[in-house]
N, C-alpha and C. Protein backbone atom coordinates (compact mmCIF):
# COMPACT_ATOMS: atom_id res chain seq x y z
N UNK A 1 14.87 -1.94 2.21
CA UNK A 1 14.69 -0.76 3.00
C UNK A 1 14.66 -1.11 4.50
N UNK A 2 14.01 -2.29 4.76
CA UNK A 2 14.08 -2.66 6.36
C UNK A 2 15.47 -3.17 7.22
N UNK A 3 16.21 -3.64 6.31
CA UNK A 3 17.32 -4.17 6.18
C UNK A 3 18.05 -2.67 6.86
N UNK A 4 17.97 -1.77 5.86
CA UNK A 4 18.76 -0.73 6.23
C UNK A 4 18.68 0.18 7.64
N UNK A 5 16.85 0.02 7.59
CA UNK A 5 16.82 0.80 8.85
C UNK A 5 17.15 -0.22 9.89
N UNK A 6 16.92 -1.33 9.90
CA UNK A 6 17.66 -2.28 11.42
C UNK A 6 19.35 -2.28 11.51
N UNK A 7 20.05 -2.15 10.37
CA UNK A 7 21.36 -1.76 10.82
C UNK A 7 21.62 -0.15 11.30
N UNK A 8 20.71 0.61 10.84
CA UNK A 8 20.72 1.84 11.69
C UNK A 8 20.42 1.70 12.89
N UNK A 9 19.24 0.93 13.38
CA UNK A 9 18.91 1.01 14.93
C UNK A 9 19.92 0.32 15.53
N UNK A 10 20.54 -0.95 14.96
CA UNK A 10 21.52 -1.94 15.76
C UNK A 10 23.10 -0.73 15.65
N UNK A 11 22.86 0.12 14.86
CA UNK A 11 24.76 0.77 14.95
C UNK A 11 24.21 1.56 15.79
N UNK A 12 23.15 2.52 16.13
CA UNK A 12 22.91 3.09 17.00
C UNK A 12 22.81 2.65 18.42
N UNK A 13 22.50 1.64 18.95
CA UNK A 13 22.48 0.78 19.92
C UNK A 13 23.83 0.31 20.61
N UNK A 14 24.33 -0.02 19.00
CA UNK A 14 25.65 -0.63 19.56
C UNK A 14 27.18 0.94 19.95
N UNK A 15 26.37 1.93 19.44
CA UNK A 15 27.22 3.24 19.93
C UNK A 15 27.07 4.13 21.06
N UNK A 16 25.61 3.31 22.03
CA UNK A 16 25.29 3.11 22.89
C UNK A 16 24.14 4.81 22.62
N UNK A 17 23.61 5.28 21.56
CA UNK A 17 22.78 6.17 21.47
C UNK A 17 20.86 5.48 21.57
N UNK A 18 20.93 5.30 22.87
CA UNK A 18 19.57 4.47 22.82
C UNK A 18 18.58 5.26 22.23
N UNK A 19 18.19 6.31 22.59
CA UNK A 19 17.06 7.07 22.40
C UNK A 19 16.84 7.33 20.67
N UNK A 20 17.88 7.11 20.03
CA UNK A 20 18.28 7.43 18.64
C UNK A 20 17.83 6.27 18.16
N UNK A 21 17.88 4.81 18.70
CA UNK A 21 17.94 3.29 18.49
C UNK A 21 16.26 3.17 18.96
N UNK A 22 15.73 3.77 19.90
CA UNK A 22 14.44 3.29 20.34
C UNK A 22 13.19 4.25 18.83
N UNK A 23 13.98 5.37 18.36
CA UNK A 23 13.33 6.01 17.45
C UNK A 23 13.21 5.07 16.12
N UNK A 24 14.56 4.50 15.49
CA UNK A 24 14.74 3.61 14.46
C UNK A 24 13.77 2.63 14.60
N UNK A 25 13.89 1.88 15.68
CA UNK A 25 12.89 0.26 16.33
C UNK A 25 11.76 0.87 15.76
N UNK A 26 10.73 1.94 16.51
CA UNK A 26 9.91 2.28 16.69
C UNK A 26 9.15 2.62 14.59
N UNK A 27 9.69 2.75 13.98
CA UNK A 27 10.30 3.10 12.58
C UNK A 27 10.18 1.89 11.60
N UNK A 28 10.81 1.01 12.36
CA UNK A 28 10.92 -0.52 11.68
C UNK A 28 9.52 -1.07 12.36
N UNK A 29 9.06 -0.47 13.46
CA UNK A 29 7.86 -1.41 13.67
C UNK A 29 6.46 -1.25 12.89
N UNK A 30 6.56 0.16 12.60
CA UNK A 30 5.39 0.62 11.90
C UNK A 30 5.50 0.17 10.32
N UNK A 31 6.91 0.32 9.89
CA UNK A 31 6.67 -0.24 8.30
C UNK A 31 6.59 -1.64 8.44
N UNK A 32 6.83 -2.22 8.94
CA UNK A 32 7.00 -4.34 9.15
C UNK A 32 5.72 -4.33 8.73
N UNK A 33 4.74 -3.52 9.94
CA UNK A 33 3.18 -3.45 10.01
C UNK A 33 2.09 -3.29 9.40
N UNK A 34 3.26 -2.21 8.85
CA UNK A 34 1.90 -1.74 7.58
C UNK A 34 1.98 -2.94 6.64
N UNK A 35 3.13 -3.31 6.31
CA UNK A 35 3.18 -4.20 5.20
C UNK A 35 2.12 -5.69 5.38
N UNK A 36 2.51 -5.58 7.12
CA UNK A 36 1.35 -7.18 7.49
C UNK A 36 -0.14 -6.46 7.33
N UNK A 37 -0.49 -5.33 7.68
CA UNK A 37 -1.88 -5.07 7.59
C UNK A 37 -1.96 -4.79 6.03
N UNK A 38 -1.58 -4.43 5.29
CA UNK A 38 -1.86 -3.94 3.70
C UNK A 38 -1.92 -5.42 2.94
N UNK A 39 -1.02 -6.27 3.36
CA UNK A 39 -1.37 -7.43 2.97
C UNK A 39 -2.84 -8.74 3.54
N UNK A 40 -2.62 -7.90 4.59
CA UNK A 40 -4.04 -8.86 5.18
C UNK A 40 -5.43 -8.29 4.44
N UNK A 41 -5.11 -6.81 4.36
CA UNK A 41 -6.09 -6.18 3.96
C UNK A 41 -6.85 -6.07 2.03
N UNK A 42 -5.10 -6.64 1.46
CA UNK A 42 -5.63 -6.25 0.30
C UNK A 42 -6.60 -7.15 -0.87
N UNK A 43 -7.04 -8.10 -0.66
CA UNK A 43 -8.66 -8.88 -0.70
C UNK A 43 -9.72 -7.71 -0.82
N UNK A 44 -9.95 -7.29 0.07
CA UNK A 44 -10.75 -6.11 0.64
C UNK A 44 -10.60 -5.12 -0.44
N UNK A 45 -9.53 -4.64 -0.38
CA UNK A 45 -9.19 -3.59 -0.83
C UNK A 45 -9.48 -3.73 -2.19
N UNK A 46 -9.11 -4.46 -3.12
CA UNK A 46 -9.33 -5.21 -4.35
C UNK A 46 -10.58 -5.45 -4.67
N UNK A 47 -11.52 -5.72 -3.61
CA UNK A 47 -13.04 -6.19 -4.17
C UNK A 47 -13.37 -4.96 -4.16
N UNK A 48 -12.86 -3.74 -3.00
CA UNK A 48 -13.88 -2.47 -3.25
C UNK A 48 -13.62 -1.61 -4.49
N UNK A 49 -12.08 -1.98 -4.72
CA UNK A 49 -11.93 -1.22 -6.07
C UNK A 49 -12.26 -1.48 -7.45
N UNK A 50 -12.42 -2.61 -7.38
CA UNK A 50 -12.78 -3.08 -9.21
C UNK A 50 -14.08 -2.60 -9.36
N UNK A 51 -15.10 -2.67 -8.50
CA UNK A 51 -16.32 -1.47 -8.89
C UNK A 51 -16.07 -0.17 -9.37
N UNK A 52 -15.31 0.46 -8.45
CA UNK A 52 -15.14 1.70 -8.76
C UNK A 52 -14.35 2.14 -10.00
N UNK A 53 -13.32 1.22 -10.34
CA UNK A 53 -12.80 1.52 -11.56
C UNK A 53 -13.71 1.76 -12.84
N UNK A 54 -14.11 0.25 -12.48
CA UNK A 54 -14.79 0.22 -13.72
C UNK A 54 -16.41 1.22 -13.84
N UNK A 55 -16.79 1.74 -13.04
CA UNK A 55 -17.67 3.26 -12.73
C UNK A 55 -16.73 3.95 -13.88
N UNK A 56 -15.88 4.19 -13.42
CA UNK A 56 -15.05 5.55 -13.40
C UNK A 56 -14.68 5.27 -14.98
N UNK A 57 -14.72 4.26 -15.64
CA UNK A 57 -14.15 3.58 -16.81
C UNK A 57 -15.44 4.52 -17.71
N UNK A 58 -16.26 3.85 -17.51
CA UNK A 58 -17.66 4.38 -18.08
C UNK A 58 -18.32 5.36 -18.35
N UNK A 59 -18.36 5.96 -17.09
CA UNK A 59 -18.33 7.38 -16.89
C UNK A 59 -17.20 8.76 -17.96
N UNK A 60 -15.94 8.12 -17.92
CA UNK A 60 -15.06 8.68 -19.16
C UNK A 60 -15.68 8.31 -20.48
N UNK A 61 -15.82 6.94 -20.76
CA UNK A 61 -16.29 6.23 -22.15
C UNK A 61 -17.06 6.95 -22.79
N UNK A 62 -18.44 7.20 -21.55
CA UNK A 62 -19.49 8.18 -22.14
C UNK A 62 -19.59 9.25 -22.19
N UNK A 63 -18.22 10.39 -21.59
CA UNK A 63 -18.25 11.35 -21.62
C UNK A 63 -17.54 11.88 -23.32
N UNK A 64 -16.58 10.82 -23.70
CA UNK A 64 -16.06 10.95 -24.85
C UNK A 64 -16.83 11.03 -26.07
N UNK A 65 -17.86 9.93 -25.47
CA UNK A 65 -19.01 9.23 -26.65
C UNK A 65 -18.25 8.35 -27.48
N UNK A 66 -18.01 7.61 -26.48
CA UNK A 66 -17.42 6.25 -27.20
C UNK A 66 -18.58 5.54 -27.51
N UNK A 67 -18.34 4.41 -27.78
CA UNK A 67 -19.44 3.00 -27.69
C UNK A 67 -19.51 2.35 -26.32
N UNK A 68 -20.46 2.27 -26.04
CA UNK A 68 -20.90 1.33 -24.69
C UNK A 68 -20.80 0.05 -24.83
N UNK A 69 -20.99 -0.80 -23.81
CA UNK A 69 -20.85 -2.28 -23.97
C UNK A 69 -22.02 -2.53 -24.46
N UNK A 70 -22.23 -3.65 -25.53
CA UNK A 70 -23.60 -4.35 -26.12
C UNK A 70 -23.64 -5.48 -25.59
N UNK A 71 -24.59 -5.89 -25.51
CA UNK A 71 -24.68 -7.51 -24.52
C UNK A 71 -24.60 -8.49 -25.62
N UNK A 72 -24.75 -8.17 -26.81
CA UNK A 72 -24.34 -9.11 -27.95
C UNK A 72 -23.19 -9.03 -28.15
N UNK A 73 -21.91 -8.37 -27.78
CA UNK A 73 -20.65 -7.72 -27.93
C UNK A 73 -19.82 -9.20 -26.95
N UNK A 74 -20.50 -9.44 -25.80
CA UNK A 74 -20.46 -10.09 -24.38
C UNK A 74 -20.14 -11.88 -24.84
């Protein structure tokens, strides 16, 4: 996908439509970004969620009336 939008900004550039080319750049800079911050971030992101899943796991289990975990089960 990044691939594609930098040959859009570079054919735009090179057809001399800057303002069209500074929109694309601007486009490619934010997804590059997100991808470096989502990756720096996802540690984080990962420790806050496995709590919550597994809440949310439980919370269904016992709404069904399943079986709960037994610590002799463990």
């Amino acid at each position: 996908m990044l691939v594609n939008l930098h040959l859009l900004a570079y054919r735009a550039a090179r057809e001399r439509r800057f303002r069209e080319h500074q929109a694309w750049m601007i486009r490619n800079f934010a997804l590059t970004y997100a991808a470096v911050t989502l990756r720096a971030a996802l540690p984080v992101l990962i420790l806050l969620q496995l709590p919550f899943s597994i809440v949310v796991a439980e919370i269904l289990i016992s709404r069904r009336g399943l079986p709960g975990v037994r610590m002799s089960t463990l």
